[in-house]
C-alpha atoms as a PDB file:
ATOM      1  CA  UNK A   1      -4.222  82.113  52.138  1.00  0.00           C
ATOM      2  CA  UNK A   2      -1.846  84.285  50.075  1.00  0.00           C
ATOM      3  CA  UNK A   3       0.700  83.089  47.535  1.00  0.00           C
ATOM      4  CA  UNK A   4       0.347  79.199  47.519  1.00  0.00           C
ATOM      5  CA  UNK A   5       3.628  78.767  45.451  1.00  0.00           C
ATOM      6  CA  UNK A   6       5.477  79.929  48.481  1.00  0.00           C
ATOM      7  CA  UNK A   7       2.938  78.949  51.535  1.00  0.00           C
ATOM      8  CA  UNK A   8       2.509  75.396  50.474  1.00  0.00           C
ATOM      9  CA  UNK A   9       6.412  74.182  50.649  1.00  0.00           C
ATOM     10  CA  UNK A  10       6.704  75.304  54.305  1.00  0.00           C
ATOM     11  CA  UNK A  11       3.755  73.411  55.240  1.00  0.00           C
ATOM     12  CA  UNK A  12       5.720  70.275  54.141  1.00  0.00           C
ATOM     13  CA  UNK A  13       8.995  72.182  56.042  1.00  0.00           C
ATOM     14  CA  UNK A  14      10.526  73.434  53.106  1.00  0.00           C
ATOM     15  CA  UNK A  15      11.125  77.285  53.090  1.00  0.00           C
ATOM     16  CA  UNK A  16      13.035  80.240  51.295  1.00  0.00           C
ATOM     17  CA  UNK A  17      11.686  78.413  48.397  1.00  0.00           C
ATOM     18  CA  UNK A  18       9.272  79.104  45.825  1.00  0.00           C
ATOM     19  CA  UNK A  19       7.681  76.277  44.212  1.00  0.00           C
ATOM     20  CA  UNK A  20       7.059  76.487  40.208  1.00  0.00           C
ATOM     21  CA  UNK A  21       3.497  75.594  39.183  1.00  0.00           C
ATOM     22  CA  UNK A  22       2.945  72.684  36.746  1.00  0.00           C
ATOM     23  CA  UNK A  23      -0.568  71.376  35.447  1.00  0.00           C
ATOM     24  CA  UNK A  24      -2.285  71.883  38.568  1.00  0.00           C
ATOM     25  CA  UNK A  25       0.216  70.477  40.607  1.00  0.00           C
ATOM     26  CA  UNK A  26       3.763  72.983  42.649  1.00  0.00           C
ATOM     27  CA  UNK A  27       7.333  71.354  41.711  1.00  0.00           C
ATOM     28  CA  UNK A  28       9.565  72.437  44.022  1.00  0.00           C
ATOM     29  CA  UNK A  29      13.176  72.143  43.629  1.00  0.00           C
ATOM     30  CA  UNK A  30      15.494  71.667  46.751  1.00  0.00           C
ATOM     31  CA  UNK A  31      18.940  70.581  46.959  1.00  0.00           C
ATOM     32  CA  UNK A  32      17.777  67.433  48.717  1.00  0.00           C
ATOM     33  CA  UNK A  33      15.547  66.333  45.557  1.00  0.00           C
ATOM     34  CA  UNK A  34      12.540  67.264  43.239  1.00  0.00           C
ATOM     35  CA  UNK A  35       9.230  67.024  44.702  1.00  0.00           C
ATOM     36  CA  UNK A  36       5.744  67.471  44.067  1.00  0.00           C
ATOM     37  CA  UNK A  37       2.950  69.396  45.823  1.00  0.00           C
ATOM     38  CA  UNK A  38      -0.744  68.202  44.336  1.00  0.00           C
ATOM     39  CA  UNK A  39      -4.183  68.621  45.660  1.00  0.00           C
ATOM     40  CA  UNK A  40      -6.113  65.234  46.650  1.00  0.00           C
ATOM     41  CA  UNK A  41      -9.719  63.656  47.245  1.00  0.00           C
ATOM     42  CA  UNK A  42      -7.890  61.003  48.666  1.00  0.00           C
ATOM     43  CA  UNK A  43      -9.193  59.983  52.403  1.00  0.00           C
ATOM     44  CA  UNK A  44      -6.106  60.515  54.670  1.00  0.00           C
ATOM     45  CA  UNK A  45      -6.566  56.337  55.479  1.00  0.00           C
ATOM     46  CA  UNK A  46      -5.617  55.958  52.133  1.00  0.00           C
ATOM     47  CA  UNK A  47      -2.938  58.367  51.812  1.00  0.00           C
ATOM     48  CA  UNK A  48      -1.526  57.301  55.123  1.00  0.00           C
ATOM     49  CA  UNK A  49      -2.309  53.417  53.801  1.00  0.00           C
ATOM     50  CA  UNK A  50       0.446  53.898  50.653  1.00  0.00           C
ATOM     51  CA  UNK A  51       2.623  56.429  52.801  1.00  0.00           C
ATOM     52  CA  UNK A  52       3.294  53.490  54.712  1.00  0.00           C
ATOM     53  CA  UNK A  53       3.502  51.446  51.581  1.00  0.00           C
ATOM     54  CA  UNK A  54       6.286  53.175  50.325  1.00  0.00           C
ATOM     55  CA  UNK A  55       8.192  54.245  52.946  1.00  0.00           C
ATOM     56  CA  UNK A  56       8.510  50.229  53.941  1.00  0.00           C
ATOM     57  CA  UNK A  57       9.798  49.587  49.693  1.00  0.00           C
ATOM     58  CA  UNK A  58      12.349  51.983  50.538  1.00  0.00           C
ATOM     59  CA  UNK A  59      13.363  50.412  54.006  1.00  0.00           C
ATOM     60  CA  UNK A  60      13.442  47.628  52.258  1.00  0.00           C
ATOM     61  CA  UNK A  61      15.850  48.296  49.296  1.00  0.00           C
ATOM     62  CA  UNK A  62      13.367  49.362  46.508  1.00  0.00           C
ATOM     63  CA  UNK A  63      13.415  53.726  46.795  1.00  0.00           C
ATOM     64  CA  UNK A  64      12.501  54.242  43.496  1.00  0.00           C
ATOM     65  CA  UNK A  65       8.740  54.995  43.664  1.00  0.00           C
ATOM     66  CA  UNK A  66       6.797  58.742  44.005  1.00  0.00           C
ATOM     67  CA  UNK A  67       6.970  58.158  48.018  1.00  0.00           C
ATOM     68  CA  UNK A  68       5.006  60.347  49.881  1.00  0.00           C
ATOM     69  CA  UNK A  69       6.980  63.192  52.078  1.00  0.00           C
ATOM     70  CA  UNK A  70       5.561  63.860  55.875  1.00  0.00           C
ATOM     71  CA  UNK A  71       4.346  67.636  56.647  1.00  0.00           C
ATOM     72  CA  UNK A  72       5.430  69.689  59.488  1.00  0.00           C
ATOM     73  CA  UNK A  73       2.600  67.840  61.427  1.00  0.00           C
ATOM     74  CA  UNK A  74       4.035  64.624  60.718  1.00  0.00           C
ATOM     75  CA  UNK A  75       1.115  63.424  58.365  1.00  0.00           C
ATOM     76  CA  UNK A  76       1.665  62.373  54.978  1.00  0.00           C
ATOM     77  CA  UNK A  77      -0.790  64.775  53.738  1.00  0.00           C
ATOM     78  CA  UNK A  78      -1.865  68.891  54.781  1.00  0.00           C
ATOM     79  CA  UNK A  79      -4.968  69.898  55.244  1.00  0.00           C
ATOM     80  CA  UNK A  80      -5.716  73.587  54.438  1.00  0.00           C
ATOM     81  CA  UNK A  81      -9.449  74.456  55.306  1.00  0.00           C
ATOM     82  CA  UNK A  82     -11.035  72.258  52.766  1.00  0.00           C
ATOM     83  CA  UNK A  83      -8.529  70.619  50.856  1.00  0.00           C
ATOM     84  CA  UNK A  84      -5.916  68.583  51.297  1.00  0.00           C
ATOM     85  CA  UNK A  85      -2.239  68.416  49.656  1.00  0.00           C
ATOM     86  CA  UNK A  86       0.448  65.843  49.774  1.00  0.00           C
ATOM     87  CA  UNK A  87       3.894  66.183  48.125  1.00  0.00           C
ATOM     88  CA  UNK A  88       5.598  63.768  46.775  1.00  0.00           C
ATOM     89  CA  UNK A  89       9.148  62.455  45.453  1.00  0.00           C
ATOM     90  CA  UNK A  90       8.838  64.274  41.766  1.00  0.00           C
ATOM     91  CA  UNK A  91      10.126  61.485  39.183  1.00  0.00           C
ATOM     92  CA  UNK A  92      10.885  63.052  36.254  1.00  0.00           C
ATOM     93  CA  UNK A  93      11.341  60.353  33.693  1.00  0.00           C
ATOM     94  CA  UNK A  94       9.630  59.079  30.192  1.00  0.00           C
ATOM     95  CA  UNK A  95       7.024  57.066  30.140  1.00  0.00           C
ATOM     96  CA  UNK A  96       8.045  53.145  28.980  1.00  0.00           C
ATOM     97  CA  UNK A  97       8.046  52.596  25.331  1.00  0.00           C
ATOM     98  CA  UNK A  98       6.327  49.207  24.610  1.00  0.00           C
ATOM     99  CA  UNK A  99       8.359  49.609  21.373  1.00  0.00           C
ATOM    100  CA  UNK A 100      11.724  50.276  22.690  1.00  0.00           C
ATOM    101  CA  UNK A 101      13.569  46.910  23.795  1.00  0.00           C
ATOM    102  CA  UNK A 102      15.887  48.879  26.009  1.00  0.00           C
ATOM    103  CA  UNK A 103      12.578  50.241  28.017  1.00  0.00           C
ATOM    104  CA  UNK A 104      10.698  47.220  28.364  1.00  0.00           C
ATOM    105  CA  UNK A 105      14.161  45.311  29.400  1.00  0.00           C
ATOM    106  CA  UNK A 106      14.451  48.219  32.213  1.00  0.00           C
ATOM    107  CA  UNK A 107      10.786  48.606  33.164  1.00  0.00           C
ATOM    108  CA  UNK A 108      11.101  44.327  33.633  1.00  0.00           C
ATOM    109  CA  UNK A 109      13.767  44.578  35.905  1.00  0.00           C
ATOM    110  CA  UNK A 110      12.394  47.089  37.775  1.00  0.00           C
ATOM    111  CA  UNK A 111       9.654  44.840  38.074  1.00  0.00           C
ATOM    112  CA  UNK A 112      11.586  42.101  39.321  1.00  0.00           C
ATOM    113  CA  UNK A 113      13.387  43.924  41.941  1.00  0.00           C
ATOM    114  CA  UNK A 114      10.416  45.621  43.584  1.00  0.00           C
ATOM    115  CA  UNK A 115       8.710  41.884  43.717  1.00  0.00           C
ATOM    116  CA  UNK A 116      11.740  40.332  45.189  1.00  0.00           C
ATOM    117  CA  UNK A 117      11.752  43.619  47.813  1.00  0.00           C
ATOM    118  CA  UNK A 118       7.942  44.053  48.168  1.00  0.00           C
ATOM    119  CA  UNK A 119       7.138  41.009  50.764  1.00  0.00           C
ATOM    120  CA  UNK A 120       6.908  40.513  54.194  1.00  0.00           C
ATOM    121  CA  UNK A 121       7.085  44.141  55.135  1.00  0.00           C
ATOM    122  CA  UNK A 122       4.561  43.822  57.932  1.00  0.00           C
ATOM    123  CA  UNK A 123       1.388  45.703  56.251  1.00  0.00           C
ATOM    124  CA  UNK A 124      -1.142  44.603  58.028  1.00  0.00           C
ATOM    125  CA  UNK A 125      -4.315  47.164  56.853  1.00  0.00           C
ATOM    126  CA  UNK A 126      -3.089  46.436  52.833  1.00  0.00           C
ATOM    127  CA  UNK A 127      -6.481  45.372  51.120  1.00  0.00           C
ATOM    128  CA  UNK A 128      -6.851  42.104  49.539  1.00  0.00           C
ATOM    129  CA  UNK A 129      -6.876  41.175  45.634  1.00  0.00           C
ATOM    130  CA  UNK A 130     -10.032  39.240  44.643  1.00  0.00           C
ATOM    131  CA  UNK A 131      -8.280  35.652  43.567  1.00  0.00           C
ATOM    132  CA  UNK A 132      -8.082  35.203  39.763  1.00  0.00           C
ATOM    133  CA  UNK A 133     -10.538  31.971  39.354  1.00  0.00           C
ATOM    134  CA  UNK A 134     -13.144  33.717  41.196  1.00  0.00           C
ATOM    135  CA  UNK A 135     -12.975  37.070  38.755  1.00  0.00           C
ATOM    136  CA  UNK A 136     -13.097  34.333  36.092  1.00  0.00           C
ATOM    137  CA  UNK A 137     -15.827  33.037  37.027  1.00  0.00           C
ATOM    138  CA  UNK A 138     -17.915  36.315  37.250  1.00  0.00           C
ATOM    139  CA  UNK A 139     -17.176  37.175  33.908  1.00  0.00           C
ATOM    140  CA  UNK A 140     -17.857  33.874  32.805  1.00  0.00           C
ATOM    141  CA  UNK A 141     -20.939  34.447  34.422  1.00  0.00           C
ATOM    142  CA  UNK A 142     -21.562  38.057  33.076  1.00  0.00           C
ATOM    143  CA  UNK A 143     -21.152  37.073  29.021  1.00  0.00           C
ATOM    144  CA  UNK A 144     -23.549  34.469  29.880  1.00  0.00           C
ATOM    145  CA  UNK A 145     -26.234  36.883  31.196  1.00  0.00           C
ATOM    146  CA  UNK A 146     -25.472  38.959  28.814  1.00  0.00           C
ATOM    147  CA  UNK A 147     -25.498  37.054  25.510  1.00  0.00           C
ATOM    148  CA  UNK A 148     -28.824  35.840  26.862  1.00  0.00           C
ATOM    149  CA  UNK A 149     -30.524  39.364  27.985  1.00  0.00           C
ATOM    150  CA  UNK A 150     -29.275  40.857  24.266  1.00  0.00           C
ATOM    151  CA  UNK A 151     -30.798  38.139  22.051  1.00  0.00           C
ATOM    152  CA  UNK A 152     -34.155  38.921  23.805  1.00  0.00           C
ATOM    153  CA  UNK A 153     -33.931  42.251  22.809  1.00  0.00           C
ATOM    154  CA  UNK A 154     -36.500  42.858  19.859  1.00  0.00           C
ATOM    155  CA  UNK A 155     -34.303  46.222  18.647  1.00  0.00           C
ATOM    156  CA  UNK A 156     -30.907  45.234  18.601  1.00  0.00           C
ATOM    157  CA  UNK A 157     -28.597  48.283  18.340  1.00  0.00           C
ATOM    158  CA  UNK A 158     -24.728  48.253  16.035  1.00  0.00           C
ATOM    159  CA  UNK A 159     -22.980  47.046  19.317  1.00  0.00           C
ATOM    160  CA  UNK A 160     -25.519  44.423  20.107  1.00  0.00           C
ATOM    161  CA  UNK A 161     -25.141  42.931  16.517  1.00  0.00           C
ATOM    162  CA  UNK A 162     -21.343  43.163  17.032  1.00  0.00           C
ATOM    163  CA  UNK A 163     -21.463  41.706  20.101  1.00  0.00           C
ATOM    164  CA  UNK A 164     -23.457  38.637  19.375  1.00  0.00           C
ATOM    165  CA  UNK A 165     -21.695  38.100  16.647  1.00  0.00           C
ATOM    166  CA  UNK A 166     -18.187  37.757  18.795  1.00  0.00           C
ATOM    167  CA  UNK A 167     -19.128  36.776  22.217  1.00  0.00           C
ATOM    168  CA  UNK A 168     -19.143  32.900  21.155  1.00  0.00           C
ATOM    169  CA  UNK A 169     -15.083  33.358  20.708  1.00  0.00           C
ATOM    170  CA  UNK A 170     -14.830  35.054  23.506  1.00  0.00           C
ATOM    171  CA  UNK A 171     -16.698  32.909  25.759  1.00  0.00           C
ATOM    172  CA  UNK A 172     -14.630  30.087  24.375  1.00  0.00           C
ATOM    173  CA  UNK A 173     -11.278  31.862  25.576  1.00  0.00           C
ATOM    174  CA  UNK A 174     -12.378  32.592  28.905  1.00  0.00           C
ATOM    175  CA  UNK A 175     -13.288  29.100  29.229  1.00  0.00           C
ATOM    176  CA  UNK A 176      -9.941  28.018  28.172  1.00  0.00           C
ATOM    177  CA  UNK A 177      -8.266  30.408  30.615  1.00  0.00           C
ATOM    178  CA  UNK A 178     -10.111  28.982  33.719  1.00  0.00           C
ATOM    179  CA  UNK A 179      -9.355  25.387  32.902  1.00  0.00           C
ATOM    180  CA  UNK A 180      -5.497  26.700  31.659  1.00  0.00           C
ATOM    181  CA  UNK A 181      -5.887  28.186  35.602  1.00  0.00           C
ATOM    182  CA  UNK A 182      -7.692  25.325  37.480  1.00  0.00           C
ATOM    183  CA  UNK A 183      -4.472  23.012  36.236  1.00  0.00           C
ATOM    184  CA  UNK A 184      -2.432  25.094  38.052  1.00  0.00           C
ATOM    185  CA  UNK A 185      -0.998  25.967  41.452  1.00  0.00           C
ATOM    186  CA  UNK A 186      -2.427  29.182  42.079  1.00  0.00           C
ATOM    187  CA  UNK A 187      -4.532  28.892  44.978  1.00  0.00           C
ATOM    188  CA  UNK A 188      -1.509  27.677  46.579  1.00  0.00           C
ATOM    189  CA  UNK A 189       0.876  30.592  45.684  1.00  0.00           C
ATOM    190  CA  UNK A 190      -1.906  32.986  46.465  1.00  0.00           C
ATOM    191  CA  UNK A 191      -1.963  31.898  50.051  1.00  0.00           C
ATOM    192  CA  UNK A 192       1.662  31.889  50.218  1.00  0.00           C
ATOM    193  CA  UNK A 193       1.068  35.824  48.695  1.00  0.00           C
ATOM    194  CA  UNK A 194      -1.640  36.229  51.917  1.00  0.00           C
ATOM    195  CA  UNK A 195       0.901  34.717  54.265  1.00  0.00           C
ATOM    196  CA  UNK A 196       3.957  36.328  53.667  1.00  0.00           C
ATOM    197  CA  UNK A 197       2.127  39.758  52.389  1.00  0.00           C
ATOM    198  CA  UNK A 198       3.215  40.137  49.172  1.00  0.00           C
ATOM    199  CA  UNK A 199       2.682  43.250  47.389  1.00  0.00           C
ATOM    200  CA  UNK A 200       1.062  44.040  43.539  1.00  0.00           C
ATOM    201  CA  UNK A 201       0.668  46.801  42.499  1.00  0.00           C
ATOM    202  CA  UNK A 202      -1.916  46.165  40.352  1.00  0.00           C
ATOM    203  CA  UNK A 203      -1.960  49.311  37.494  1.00  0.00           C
ATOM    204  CA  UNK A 204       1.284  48.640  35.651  1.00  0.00           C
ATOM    205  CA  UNK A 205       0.714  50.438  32.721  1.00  0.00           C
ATOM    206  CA  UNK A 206       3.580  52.617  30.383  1.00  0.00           C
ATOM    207  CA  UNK A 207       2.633  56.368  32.395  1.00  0.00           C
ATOM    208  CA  UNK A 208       3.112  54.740  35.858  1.00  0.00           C
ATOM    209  CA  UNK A 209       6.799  53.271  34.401  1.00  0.00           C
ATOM    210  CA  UNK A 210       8.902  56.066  34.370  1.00  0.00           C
ATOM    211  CA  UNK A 211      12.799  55.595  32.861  1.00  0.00           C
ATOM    212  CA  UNK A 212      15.725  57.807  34.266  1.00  0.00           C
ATOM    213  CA  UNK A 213      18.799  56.885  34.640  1.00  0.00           C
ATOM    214  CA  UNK A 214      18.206  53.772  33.444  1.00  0.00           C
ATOM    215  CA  UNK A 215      16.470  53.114  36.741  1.00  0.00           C
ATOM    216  CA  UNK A 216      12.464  52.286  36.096  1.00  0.00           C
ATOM    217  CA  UNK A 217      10.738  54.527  38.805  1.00  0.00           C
ATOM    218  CA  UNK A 218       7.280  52.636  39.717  1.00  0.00           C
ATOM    219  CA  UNK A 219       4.383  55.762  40.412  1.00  0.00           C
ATOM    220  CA  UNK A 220       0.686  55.381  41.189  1.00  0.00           C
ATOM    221  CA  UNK A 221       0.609  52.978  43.933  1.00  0.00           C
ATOM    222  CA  UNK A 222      -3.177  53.645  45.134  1.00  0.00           C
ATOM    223  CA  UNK A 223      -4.796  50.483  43.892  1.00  0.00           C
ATOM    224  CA  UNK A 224      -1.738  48.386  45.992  1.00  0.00           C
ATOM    225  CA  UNK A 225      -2.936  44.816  47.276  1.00  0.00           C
ATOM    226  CA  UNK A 226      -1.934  41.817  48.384  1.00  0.00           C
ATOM    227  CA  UNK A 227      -1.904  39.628  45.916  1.00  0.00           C
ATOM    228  CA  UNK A 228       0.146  37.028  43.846  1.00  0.00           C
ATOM    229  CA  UNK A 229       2.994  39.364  42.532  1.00  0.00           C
ATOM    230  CA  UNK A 230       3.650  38.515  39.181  1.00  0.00           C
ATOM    231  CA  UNK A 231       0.158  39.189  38.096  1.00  0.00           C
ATOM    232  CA  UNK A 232       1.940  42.300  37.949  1.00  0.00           C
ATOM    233  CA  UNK A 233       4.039  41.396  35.035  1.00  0.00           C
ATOM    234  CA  UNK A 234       0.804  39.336  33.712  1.00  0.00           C
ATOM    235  CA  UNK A 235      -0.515  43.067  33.279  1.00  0.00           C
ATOM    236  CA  UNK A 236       2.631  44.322  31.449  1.00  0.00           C
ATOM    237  CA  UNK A 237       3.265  41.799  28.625  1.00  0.00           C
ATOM    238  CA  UNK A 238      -1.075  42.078  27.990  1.00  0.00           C
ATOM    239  CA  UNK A 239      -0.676  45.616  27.245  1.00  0.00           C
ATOM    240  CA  UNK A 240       2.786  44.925  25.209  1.00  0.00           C
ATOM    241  CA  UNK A 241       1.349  42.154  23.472  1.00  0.00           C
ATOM    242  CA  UNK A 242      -1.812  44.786  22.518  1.00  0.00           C
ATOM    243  CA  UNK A 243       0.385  47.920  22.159  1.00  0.00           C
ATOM    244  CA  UNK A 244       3.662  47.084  20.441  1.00  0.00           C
ATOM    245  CA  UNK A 245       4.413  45.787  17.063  1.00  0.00           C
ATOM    246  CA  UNK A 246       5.558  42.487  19.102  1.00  0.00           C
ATOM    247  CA  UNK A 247       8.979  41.858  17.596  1.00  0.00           C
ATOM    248  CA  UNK A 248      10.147  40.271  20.929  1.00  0.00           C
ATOM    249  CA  UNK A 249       8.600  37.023  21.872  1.00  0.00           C
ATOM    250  CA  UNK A 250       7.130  36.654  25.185  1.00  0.00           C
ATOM    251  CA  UNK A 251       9.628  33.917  26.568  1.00  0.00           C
ATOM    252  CA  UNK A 252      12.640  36.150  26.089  1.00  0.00           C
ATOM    253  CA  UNK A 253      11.066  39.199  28.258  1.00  0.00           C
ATOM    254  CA  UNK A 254      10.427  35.946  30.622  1.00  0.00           C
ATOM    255  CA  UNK A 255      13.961  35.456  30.856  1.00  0.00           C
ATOM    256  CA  UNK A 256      14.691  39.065  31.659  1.00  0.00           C
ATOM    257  CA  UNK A 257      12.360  38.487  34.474  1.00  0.00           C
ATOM    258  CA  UNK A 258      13.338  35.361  35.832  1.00  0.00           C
ATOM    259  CA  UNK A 259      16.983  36.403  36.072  1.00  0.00           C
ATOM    260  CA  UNK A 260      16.135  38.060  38.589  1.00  0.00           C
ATOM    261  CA  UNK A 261      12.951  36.631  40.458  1.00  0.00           C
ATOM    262  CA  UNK A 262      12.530  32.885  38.617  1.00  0.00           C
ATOM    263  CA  UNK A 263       8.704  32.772  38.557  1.00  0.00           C
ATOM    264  CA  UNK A 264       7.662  29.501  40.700  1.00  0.00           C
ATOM    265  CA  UNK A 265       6.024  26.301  39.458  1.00  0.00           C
ATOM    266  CA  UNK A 266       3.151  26.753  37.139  1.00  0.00           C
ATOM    267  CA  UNK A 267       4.023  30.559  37.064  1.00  0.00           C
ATOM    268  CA  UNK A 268       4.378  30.775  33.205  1.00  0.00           C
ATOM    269  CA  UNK A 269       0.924  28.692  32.898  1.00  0.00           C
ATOM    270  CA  UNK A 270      -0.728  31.196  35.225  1.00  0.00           C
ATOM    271  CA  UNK A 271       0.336  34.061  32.837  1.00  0.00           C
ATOM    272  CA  UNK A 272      -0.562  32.536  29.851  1.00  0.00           C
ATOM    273  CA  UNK A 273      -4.125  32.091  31.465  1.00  0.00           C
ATOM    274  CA  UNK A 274      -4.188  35.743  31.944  1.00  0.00           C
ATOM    275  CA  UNK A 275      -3.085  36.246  28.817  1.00  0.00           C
ATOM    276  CA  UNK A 276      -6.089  34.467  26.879  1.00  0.00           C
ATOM    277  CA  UNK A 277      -8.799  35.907  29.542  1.00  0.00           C
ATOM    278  CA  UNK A 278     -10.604  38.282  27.108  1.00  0.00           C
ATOM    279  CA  UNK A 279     -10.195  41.265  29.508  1.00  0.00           C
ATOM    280  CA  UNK A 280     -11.032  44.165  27.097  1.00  0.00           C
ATOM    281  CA  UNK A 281     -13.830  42.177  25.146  1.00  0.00           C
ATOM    282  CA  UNK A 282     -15.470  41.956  28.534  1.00  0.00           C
ATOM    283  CA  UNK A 283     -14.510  45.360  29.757  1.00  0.00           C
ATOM    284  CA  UNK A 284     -15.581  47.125  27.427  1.00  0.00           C
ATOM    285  CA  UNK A 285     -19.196  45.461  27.021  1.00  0.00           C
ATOM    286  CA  UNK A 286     -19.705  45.877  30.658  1.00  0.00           C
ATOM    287  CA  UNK A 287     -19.272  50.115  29.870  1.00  0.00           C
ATOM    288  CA  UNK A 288     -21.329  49.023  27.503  1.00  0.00           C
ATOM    289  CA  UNK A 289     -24.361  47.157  29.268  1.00  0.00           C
ATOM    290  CA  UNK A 290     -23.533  49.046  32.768  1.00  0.00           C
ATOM    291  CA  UNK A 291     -26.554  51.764  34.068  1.00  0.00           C
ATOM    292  CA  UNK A 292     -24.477  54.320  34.343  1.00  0.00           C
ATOM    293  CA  UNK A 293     -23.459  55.514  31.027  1.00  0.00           C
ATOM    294  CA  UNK A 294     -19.981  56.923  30.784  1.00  0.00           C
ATOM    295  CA  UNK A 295     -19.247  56.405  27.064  1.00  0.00           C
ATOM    296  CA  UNK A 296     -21.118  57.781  23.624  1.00  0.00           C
ATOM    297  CA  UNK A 297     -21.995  55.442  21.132  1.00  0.00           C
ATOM    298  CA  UNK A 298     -19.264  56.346  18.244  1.00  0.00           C
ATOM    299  CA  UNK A 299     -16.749  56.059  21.409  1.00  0.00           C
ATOM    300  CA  UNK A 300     -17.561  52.939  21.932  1.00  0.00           C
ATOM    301  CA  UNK A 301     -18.040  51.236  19.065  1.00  0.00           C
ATOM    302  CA  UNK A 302     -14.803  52.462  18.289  1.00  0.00           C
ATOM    303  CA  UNK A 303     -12.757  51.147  21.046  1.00  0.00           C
ATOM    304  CA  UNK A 304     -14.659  47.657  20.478  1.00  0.00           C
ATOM    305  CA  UNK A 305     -13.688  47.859  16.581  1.00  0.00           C
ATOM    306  CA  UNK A 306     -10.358  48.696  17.161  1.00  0.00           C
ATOM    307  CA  UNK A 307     -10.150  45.480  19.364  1.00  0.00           C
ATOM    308  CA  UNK A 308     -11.715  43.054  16.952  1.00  0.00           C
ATOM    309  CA  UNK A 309      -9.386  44.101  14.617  1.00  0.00           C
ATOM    310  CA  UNK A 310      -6.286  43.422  16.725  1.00  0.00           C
ATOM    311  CA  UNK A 311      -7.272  40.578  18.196  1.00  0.00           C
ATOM    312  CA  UNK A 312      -6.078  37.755  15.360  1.00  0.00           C
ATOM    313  CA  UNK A 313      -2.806  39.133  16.313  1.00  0.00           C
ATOM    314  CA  UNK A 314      -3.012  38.792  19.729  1.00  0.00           C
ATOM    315  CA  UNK A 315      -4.148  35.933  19.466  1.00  0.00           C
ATOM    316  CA  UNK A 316      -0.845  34.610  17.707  1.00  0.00           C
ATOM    317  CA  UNK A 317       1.113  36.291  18.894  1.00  0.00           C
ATOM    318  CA  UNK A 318      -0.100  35.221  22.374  1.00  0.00           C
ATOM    319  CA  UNK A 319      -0.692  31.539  21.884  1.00  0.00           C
ATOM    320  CA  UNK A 320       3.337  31.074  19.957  1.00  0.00           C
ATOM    321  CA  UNK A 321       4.595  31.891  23.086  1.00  0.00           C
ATOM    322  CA  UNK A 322       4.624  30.544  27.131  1.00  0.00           C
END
């Protein structure tokens, strides 16, 4: 196949260019922009799937993403024997910092805009977010099964005792979330989100947030749905409420929000129910109780120490605020 650093770029019609290799992946610098040649398992429905994606965000006014670039074939992808490579737009930016106000104002914004530009762009094959009272339910359903199955266990191992000994809170917030949710108008904004396509992104976390230029450049788009939009920014204050030492209250990275995209009637009650749902309780005692083991014990324990002992603060900090 011979020297990849120089082969690959001319598959994607770049050439008398060399392409640096980087953890796996080729960067290769043109005077048109930085991008990024990496090897996939991706099927080519879903890499076409969030080609399209992104090339519509752009078209639409939002370019600031790790869009996919079409190969001499005109695919968004190359396929050489058995693998397959796609380049992308290289973003090289830092990572938000849940602790630097400047960061979570930009990463916010960025938010905002790609909301207000990410609807109606005529995606008809995007998949379909599970609503929000119906995941609700399941885990409702799940710490019910569960607290049951473990107190008929006759040897009860450290996370068992640990978990029966917290799963009464826990049940209690997720019931408070659902009702906090059933008050609201969410069915109806999630089929106004069906209707007029509305896109979420759905893995907003601080390494798919990348800052440069004081632009926030939004990466890893492959879990994309339709869905209710601001979930979104549900995600983002969960893991800033969780991550940061908190010294900006909820309502005021609201505002940043809502200057630009005012979140619609109920909105702020919506987020405040996703706020309470215990979401890592219940994750991680589904790793926990799941067949296929993917954790060791210390690992495990750890994580659900760790989020027992944070969780009085979240808990304030959470319920001051919306």
């Amino acid at each position: 196949m011979g020297d990849m650093a120089t082969l690959l770029p001319t598959y994607f019609g770049i050439t008398g260019i060399s392409a640096t290799k980087e953890r796996g992946s080729f960067i290769c610098k043109t005077d048109w922009g930085t991008f990024k040649i990496s090897k996939t398992n991706e099927s080519f429905s879903a890499i076409s799937l969030r080609h399209d994606l992104l090339t519509a965000l752009a078209s639409a006014g939002f370019p600031w993403t790790d869009e996919t670039v079409p190969s001499i074939e005109g695919t968004p992808f190359m396929q050489l024997g058995r693998e397959t490579f796609i380049m992308t737009r290289y973003v090289k930016g830092a990572e938000v910092s849940l602790e630097n106000e400047a960061d979570v104002t930009v990463a916010l914004q960025g938010l905002a805009n790609y909301h207000t530009k990410g609807r109606n762009l005529g995606l008809t094959r995007m998949p379909v977010s599970t609503p929000l009272p119906e995941i609700f339910a399941k885990d409702a359903a799940f710490l019910a099964k569960t607290i049951k199955q473990v107190e008929s266990t006759t040897r009860l191992s450290d996370f068992d005792i640990v978990f029966l000994k917290n799963a009464d809170k826990y049940v209690t917030d997720a019931s408070e979330a659902a009702q906090l949710l059933a008050n609201t108008n969410y069915h109806i904004l999630h089929n106004t989100a069906l209707h007029e396509n509305h896109i979420c992104h759905n893995n907003i976390k601080e390494e798919n947030l990348l800052i440069h230029a004081q632009t926030c450049y939004i990466t890893n788009w492959a879990d994309a749905s339709i869905d209710i939009q601001f979930v979104d920014l549900a995600r983002f204050l969960e893991r800033y409420a969780r991550r940061s030492s908190k010294q900006v209250p909820l309502d005021k990275w609201l505002e940043v929000y809502n200057k630009i995209l005012p979140l619609p009637c109920t909105g702020e009650e919506i987020i405040r129910a996703y706020l309470l749902h215990p979401w890592q309780f219940i994750k991680t005692c589904k790793q926990y109780y799941s067949k296929k083991r993917g954790w060791t014990p210390i690992g495990i324990s750890t994580r659900m120490n760790n989020l027992l002992a944070e969780q009085e603060e979240y808990d304030a900090y959470v319920r001051s605020a919306l």
